[in-house]
Protein backbone atom coordinates (compact mmCIF):
# COMPACT_ATOMS: atom_id res chain seq x y z
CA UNK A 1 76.98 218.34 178.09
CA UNK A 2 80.72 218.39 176.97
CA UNK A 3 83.23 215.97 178.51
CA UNK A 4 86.58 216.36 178.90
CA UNK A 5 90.22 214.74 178.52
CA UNK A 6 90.34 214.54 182.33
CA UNK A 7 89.06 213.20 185.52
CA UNK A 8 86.80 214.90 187.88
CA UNK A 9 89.76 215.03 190.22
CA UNK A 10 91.94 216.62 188.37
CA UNK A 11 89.34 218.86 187.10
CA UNK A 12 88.46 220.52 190.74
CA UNK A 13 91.81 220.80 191.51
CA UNK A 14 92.57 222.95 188.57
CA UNK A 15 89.36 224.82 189.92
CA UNK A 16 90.23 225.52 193.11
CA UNK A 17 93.51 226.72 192.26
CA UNK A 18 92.27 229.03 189.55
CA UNK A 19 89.96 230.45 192.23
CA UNK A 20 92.99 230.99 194.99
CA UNK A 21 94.83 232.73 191.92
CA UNK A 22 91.50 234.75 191.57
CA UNK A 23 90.80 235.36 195.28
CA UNK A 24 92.76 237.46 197.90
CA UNK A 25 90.70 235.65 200.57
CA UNK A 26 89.48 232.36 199.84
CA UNK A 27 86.87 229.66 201.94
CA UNK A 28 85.34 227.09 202.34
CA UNK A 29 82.00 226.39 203.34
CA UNK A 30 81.81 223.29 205.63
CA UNK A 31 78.45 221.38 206.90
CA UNK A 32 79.56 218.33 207.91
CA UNK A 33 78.69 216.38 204.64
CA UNK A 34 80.37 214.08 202.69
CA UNK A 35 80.62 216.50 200.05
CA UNK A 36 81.86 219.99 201.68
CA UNK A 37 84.15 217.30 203.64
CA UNK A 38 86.07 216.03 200.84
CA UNK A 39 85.93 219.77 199.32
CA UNK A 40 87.69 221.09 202.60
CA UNK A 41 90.43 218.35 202.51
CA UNK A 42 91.07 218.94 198.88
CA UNK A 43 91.21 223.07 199.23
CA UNK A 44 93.56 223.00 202.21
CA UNK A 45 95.74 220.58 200.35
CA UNK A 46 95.84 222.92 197.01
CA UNK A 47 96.15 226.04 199.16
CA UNK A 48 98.89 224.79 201.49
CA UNK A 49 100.85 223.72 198.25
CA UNK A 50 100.64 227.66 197.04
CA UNK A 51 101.09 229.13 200.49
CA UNK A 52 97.70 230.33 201.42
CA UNK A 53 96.01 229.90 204.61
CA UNK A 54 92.36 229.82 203.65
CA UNK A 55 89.13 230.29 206.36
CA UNK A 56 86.70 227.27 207.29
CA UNK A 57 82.66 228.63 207.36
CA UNK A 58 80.46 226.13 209.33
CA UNK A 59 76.47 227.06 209.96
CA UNK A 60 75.86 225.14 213.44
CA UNK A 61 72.13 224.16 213.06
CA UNK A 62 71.97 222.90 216.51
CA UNK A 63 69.12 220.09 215.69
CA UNK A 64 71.66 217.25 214.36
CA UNK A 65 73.04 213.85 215.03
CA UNK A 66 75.75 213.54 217.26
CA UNK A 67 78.39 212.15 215.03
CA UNK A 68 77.79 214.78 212.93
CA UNK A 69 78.74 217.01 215.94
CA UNK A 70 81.78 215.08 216.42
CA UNK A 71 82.97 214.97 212.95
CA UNK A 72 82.74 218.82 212.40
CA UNK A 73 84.41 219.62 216.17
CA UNK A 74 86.96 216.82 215.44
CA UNK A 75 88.01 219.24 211.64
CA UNK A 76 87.89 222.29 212.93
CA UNK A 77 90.04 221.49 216.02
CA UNK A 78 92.66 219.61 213.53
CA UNK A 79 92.94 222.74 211.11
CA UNK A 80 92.39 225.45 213.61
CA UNK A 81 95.74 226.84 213.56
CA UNK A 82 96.64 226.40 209.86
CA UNK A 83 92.84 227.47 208.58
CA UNK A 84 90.65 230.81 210.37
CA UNK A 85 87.31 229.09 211.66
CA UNK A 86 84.21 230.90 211.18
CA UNK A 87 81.91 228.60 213.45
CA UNK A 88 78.04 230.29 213.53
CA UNK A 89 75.62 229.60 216.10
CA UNK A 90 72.88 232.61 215.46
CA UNK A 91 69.28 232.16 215.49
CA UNK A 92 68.82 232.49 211.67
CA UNK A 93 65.42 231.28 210.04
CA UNK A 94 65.53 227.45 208.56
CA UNK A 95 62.64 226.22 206.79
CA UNK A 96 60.37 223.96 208.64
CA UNK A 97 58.42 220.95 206.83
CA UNK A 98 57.42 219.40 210.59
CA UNK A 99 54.17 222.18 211.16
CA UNK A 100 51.42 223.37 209.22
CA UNK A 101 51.41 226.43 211.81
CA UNK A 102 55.36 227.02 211.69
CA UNK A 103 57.41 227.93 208.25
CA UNK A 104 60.51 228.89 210.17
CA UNK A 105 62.63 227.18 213.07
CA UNK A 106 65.17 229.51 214.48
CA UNK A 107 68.02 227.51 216.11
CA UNK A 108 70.34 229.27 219.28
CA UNK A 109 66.90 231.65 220.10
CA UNK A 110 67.80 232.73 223.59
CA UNK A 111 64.19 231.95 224.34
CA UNK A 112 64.46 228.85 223.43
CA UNK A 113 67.57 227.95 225.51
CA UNK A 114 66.04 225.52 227.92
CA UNK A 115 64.94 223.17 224.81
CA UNK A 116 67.88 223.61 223.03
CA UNK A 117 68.70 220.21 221.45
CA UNK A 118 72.88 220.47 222.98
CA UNK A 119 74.77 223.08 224.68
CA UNK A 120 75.99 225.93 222.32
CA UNK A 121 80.32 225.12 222.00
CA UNK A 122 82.55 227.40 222.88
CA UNK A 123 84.56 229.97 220.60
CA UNK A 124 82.06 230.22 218.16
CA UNK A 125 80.31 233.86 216.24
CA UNK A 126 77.08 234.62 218.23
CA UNK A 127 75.05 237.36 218.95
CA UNK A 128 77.25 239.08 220.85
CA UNK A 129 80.08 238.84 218.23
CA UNK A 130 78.10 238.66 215.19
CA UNK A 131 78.73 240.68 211.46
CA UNK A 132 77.22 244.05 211.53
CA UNK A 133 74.82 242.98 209.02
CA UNK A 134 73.71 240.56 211.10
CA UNK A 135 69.53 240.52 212.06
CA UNK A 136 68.40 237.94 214.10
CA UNK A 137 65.75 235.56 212.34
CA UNK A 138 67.02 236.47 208.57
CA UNK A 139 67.23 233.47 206.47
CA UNK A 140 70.22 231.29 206.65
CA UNK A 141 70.71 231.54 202.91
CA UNK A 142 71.01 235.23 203.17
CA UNK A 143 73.31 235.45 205.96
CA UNK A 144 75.38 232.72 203.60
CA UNK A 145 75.07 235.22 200.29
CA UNK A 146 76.50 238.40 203.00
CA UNK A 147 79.42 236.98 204.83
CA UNK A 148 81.72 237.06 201.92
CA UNK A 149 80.73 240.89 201.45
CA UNK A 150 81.40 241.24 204.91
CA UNK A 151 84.76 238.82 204.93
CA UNK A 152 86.19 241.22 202.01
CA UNK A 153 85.27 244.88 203.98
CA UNK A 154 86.81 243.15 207.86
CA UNK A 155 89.88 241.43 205.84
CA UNK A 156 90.07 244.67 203.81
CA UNK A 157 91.04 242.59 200.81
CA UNK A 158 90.10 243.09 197.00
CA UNK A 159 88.44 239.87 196.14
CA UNK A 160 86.84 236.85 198.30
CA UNK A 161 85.71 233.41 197.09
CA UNK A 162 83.99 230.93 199.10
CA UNK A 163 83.97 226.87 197.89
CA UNK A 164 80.67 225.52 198.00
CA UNK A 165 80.69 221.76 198.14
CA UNK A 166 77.00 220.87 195.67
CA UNK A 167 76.76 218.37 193.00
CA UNK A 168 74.21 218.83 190.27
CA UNK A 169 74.02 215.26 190.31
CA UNK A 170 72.06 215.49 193.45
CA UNK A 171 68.72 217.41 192.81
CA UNK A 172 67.22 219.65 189.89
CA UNK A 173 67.22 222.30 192.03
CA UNK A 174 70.78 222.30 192.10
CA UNK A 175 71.72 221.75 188.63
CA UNK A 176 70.06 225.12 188.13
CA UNK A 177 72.38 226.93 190.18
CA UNK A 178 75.24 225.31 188.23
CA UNK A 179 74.38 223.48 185.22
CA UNK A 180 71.79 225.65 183.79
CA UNK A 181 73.24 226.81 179.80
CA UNK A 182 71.44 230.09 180.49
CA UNK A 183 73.15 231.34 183.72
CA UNK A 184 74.40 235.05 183.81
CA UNK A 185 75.85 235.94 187.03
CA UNK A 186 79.15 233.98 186.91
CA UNK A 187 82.69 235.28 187.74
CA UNK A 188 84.31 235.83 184.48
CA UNK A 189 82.29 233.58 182.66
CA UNK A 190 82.85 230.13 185.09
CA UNK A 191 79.86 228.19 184.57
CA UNK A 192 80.99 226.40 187.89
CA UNK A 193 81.13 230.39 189.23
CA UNK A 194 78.25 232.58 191.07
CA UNK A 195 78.65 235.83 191.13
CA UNK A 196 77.43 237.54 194.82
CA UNK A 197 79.02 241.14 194.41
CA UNK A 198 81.75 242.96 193.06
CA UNK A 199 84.86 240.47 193.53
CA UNK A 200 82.97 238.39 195.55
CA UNK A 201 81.44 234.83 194.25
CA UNK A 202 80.75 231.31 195.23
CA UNK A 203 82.52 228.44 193.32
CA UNK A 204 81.49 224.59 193.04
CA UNK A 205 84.58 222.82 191.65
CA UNK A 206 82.75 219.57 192.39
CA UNK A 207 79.94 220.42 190.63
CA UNK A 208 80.63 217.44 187.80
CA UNK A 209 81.13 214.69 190.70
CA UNK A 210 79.05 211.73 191.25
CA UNK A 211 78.32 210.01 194.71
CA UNK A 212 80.96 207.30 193.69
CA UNK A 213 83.76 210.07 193.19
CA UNK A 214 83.36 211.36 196.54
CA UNK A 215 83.71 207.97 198.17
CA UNK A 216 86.68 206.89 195.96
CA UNK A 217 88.70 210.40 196.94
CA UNK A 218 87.61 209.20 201.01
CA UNK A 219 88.83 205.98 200.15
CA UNK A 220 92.42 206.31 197.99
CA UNK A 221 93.44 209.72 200.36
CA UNK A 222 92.50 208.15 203.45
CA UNK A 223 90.78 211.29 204.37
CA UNK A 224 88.35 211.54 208.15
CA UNK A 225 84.60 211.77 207.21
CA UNK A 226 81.28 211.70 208.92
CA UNK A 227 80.54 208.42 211.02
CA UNK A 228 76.69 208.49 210.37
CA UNK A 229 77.41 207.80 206.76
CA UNK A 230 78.13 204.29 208.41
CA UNK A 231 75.10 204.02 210.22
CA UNK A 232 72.89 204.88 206.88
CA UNK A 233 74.17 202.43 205.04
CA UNK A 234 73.87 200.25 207.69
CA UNK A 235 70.35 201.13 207.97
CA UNK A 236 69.73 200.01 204.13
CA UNK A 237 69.73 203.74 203.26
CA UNK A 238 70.90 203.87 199.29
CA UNK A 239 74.13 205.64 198.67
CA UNK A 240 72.41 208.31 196.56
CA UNK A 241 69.93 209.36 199.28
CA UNK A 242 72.12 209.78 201.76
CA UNK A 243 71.71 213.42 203.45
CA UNK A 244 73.21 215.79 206.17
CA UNK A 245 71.46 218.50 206.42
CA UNK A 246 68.69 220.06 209.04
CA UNK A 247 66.06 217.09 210.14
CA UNK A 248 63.15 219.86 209.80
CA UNK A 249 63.40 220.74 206.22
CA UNK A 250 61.30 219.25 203.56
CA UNK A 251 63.98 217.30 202.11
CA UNK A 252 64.74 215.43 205.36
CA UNK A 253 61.51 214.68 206.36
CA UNK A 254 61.73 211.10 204.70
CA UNK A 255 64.33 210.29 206.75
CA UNK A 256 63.82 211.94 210.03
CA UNK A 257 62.51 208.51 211.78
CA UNK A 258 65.90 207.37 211.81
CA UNK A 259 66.96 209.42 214.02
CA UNK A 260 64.86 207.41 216.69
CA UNK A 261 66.86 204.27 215.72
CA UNK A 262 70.33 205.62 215.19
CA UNK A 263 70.60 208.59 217.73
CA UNK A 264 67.26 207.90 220.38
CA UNK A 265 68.28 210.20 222.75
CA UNK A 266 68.60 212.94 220.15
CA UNK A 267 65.15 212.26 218.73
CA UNK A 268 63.83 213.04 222.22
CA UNK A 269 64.77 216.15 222.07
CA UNK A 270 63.89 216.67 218.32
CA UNK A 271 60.30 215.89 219.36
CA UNK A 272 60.51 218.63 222.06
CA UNK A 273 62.26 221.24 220.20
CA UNK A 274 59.83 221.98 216.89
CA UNK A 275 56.03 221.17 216.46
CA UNK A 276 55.18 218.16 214.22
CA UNK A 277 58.33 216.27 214.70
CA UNK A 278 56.65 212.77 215.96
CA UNK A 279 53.87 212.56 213.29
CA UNK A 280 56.51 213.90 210.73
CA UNK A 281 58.97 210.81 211.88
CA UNK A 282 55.86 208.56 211.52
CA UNK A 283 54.17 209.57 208.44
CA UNK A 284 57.48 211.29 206.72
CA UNK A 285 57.50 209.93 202.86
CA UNK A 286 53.82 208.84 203.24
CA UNK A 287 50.28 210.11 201.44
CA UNK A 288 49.95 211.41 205.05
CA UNK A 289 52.65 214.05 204.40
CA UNK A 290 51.88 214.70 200.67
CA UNK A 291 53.74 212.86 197.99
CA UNK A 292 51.88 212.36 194.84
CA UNK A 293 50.26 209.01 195.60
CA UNK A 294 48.12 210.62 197.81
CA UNK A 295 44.40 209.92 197.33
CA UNK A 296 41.73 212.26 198.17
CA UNK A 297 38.57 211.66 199.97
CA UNK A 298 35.15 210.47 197.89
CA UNK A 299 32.87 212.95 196.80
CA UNK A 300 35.42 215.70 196.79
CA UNK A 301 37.46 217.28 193.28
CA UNK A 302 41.16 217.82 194.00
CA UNK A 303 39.75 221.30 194.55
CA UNK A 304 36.91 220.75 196.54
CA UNK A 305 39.57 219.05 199.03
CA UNK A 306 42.04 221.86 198.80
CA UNK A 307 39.31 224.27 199.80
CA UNK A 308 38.28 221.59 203.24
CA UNK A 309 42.59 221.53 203.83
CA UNK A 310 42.76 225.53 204.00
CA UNK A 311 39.86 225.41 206.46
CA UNK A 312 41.73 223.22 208.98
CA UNK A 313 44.48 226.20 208.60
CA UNK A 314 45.36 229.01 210.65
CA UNK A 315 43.95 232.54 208.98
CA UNK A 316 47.68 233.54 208.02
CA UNK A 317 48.47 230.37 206.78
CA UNK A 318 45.61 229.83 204.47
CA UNK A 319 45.73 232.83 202.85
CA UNK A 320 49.32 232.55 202.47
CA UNK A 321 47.91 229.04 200.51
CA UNK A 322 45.70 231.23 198.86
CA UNK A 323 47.71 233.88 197.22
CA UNK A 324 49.73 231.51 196.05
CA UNK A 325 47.64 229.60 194.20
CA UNK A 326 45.39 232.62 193.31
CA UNK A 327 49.24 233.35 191.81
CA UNK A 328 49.61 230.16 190.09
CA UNK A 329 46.36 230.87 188.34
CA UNK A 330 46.70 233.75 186.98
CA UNK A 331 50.42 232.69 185.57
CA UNK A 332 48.86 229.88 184.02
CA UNK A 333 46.35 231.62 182.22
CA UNK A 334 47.99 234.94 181.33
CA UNK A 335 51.54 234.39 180.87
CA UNK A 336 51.75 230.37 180.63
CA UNK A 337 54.30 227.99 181.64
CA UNK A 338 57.24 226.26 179.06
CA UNK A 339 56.79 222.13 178.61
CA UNK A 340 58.74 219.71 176.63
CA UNK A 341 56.25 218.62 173.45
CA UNK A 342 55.26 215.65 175.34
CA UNK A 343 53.90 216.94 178.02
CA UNK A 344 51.90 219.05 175.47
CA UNK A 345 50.91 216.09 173.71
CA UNK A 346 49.96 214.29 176.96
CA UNK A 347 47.87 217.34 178.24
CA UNK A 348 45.74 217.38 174.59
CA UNK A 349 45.24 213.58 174.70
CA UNK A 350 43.41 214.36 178.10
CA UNK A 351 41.13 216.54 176.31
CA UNK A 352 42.12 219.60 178.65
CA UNK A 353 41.73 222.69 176.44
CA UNK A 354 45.26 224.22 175.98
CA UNK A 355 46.49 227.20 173.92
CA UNK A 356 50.15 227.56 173.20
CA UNK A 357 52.70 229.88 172.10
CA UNK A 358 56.82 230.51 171.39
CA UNK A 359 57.51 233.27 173.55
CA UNK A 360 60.32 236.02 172.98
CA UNK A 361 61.17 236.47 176.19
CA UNK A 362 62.24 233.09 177.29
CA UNK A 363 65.40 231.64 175.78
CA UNK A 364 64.08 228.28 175.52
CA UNK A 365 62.86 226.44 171.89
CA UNK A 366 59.89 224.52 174.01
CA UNK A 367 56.01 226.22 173.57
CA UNK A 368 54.34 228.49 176.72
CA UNK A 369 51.46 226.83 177.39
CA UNK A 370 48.45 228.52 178.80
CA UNK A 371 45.10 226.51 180.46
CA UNK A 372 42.14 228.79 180.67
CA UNK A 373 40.93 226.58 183.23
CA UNK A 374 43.34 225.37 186.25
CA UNK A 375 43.46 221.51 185.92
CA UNK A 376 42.20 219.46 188.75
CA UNK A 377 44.33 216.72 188.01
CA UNK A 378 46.30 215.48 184.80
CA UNK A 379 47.21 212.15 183.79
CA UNK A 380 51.06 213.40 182.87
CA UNK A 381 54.80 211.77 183.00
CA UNK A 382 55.67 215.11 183.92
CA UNK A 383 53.22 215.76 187.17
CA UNK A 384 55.48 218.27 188.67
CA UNK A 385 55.80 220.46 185.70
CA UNK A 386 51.77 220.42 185.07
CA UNK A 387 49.61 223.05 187.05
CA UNK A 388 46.85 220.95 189.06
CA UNK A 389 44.40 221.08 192.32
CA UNK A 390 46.01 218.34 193.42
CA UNK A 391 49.61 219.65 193.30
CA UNK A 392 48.20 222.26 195.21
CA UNK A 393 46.85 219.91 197.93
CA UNK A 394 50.57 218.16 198.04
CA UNK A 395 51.79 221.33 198.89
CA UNK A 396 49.52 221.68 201.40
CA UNK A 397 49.88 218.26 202.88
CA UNK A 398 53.64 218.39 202.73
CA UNK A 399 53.04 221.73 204.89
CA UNK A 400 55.68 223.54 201.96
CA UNK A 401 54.60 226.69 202.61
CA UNK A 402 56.57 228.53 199.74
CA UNK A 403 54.91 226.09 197.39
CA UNK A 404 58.00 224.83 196.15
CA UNK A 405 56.66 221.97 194.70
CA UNK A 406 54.65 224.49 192.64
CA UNK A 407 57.39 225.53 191.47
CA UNK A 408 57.36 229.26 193.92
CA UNK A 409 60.01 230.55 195.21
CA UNK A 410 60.35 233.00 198.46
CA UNK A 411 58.79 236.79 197.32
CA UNK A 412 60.29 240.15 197.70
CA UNK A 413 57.41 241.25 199.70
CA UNK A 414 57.47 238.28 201.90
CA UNK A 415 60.96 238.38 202.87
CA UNK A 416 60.48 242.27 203.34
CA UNK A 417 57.32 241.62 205.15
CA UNK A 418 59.26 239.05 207.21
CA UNK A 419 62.27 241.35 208.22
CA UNK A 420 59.87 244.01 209.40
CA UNK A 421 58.44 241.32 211.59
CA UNK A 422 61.32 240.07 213.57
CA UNK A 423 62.56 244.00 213.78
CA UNK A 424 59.58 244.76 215.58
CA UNK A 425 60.21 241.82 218.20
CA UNK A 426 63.95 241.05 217.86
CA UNK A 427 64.41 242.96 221.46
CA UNK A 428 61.49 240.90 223.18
């Protein structure tokens, strides 16, 4: 970590305006959060100063709460004649935490119309107007990674950047994307930069911000922001946990129930619109749903149990389980995974055999550490880092059915496997 002689204000605005210098085309991708929110304000505000007229990029999930509704209809309408609005309402593929039977949700599916959780607005890129590269049911993070390929061909421009408003602050996951000191594909050399093609790449001036900075810009510029942010915090929520995002993926799952208390007549329709919702509201954040406190049932090992979950499962679903952890396995074993030295340490005061190694191909000074037999549970600091049975059963529980908590992300063959699929029934 290096610090420097400025603030984190002055910081993304130099960023911003170094990537309108570098950009022919520049936007903004808007959710409604308090994050992209007070990334839009300050990129309109630095590209007004220059001259530019940049676009506005806003995924419509459908499933949300009402004021978040309000506050992204009440921005776009303000800045629709000095910004070009790219509103989307196509059924993409979102990750679903709600159903042990259902990975995906796809919001907008025509066949889904008379449960749709609110009307579809008006003046908005559907499937009748949608990009050429368009499929319905591909993920939402692809059709994200494509439009600025496709902004750059339609605006027949030489170079498009699109703002994305994350913090690393705010999860692992997304320090990785930004903050990680081996990162490659950045725009000449940015580390707040992601490359996406030729002349095309994401940029994250407010990558360095904390919570606190976001609501002290709100506060000193007097900018508009989302209402619910209100209602959290007037629910007890903490100011760090606050989230706007879809209520069916993982993340939001601890939180969904508040939807019945802040928005009831949108959790209504919630509960009608994806499978799981009411015992995900109930048991969200609980051993019910997975987290590590679970406890499983006497006379069973962590493995035994995992074995009892995947018969309760759908075919497709349990193997799905099953290659993955068939997967994890064999990584384990073979190739081995990098800890810090005390996890190491922990793992041999357990007594669990271990064999470890510095491996050339990873640019990291910690050891590879290999277990010839898959742990069924570990007495560890670092649980999420340590292969275990009963890691596996959180997955399972949690109904994550990339295995992310394992540490998996989405295959090549399963994404391939997946496109095939909605081809074959994207005309029924």
């Amino acid at each position: 970590m290096r610090y420097l002689e400025k603030d984190v204000y002055k910081a993304a605005c130099e960023r911003i305006d170094r990537a309108l210098a570098d950009s022919e085309f520049l936007y903004v991708s808007f959710s409604g959060g308090k994050d992209s929110g007070v990334l839009l304000n300050l990129a309109v505000e630095r590209a007004e100063k220059m001259g530019r007229r940049i676009g506005i990029f806003h995924i419509d999930y459908e499933a949300q709460y009402q004021a978040t509704t309000d506050y992204v209809a009440r921005t776009l309408e303000k800045l629709k004649e000095r910004c070009s609005i790219y509103h989307v309402c196509l059924p993409l593929s979102v990750p679903c935490a709600t159903s042990m039977h259902q990975k995906y949700w796809i919001p907008w599916n025509q066949s889904d119309k008379s449960i749709w959780v609110r009307d579809m607005p008006a003046n908005t890129i559907t499937e009748d107007n949608a990009p050429p590269f368009f499929k319905k049911g591909m993920r939402d993070y692809d059709f994200q990674s494509q439009f600025g390929i496709f902004l750059k061909k339609k605006l027949n421009v030489k170079s498009v950047a699109c703002l994305v408003g994350i913090r690393a602050q705010e999860s692992l996951n997304r320090w990785r994307v930004i903050g990680r000191p081996d990162r490659v594909q950045m725009y000449n050399g940015l580390k707040w930069t992601r490359m996406l093609d030729k002349d095309v790449f994401n940029a994250y001036p407010l990558y360095d911000w904390h919570t606190e900075d976001i609501w002290t810009a709100n506060a000193k510029s007097g900018w508009d922001y989302n209402s619910l942010y209100d209602l959290l915090y007037q629910a007890g929520i903490p100011l760090h946990t606050m989230r706007v995002a879809s209520p069916f993926i993982e993340t939001a799952i601890q939180s969904l129930h508040l939807y019945r208390a802040i928005e009831p007549h949108t959790w209504g329709k919630l509960v009608g619109r994806v499978n799981g919702v009411n015992f995900s509201g109930i048991y969200g954040g609980t051993t019910a749903m997975g987290w590590r406190s679970i406890t499983k049932p006497r006379g069973h090992t962590w493995r035994s149990y995992a074995e009892f979950l995947l018969s309760t499962l759908p075919k497709d679903i349990a193997d799905n389980y099953r290659r993955k952890i068939a997967t994890s396995i064999k990584f384990w074993r073979e190739r081995g995974g990098l800890l810090p030295d005390e996890a190491i340490e922990q793992i041999r005061k357990s007594g669990h055999p271990i064999k470890t190694k510095t491996p050339k191909m990873y640019k990291s000074k910690k050891k590879a550490v290999m277990f010839e037999d898959y742990p069924d549970d570990m007495e560890t600091n670092y649980f999420r880092l340590v292969p275990s049975w009963k890691r596996f059963c959180v997955c399972i529980m949690k109904n994550d059915h990339l295995c992310k908590y394992m540490g998996f992300a989405q295959t090549k063959t399963e994404i391939k496997k997946r496109q095939m699929t909605l081809k074959k029934y994207e005309g029924i």
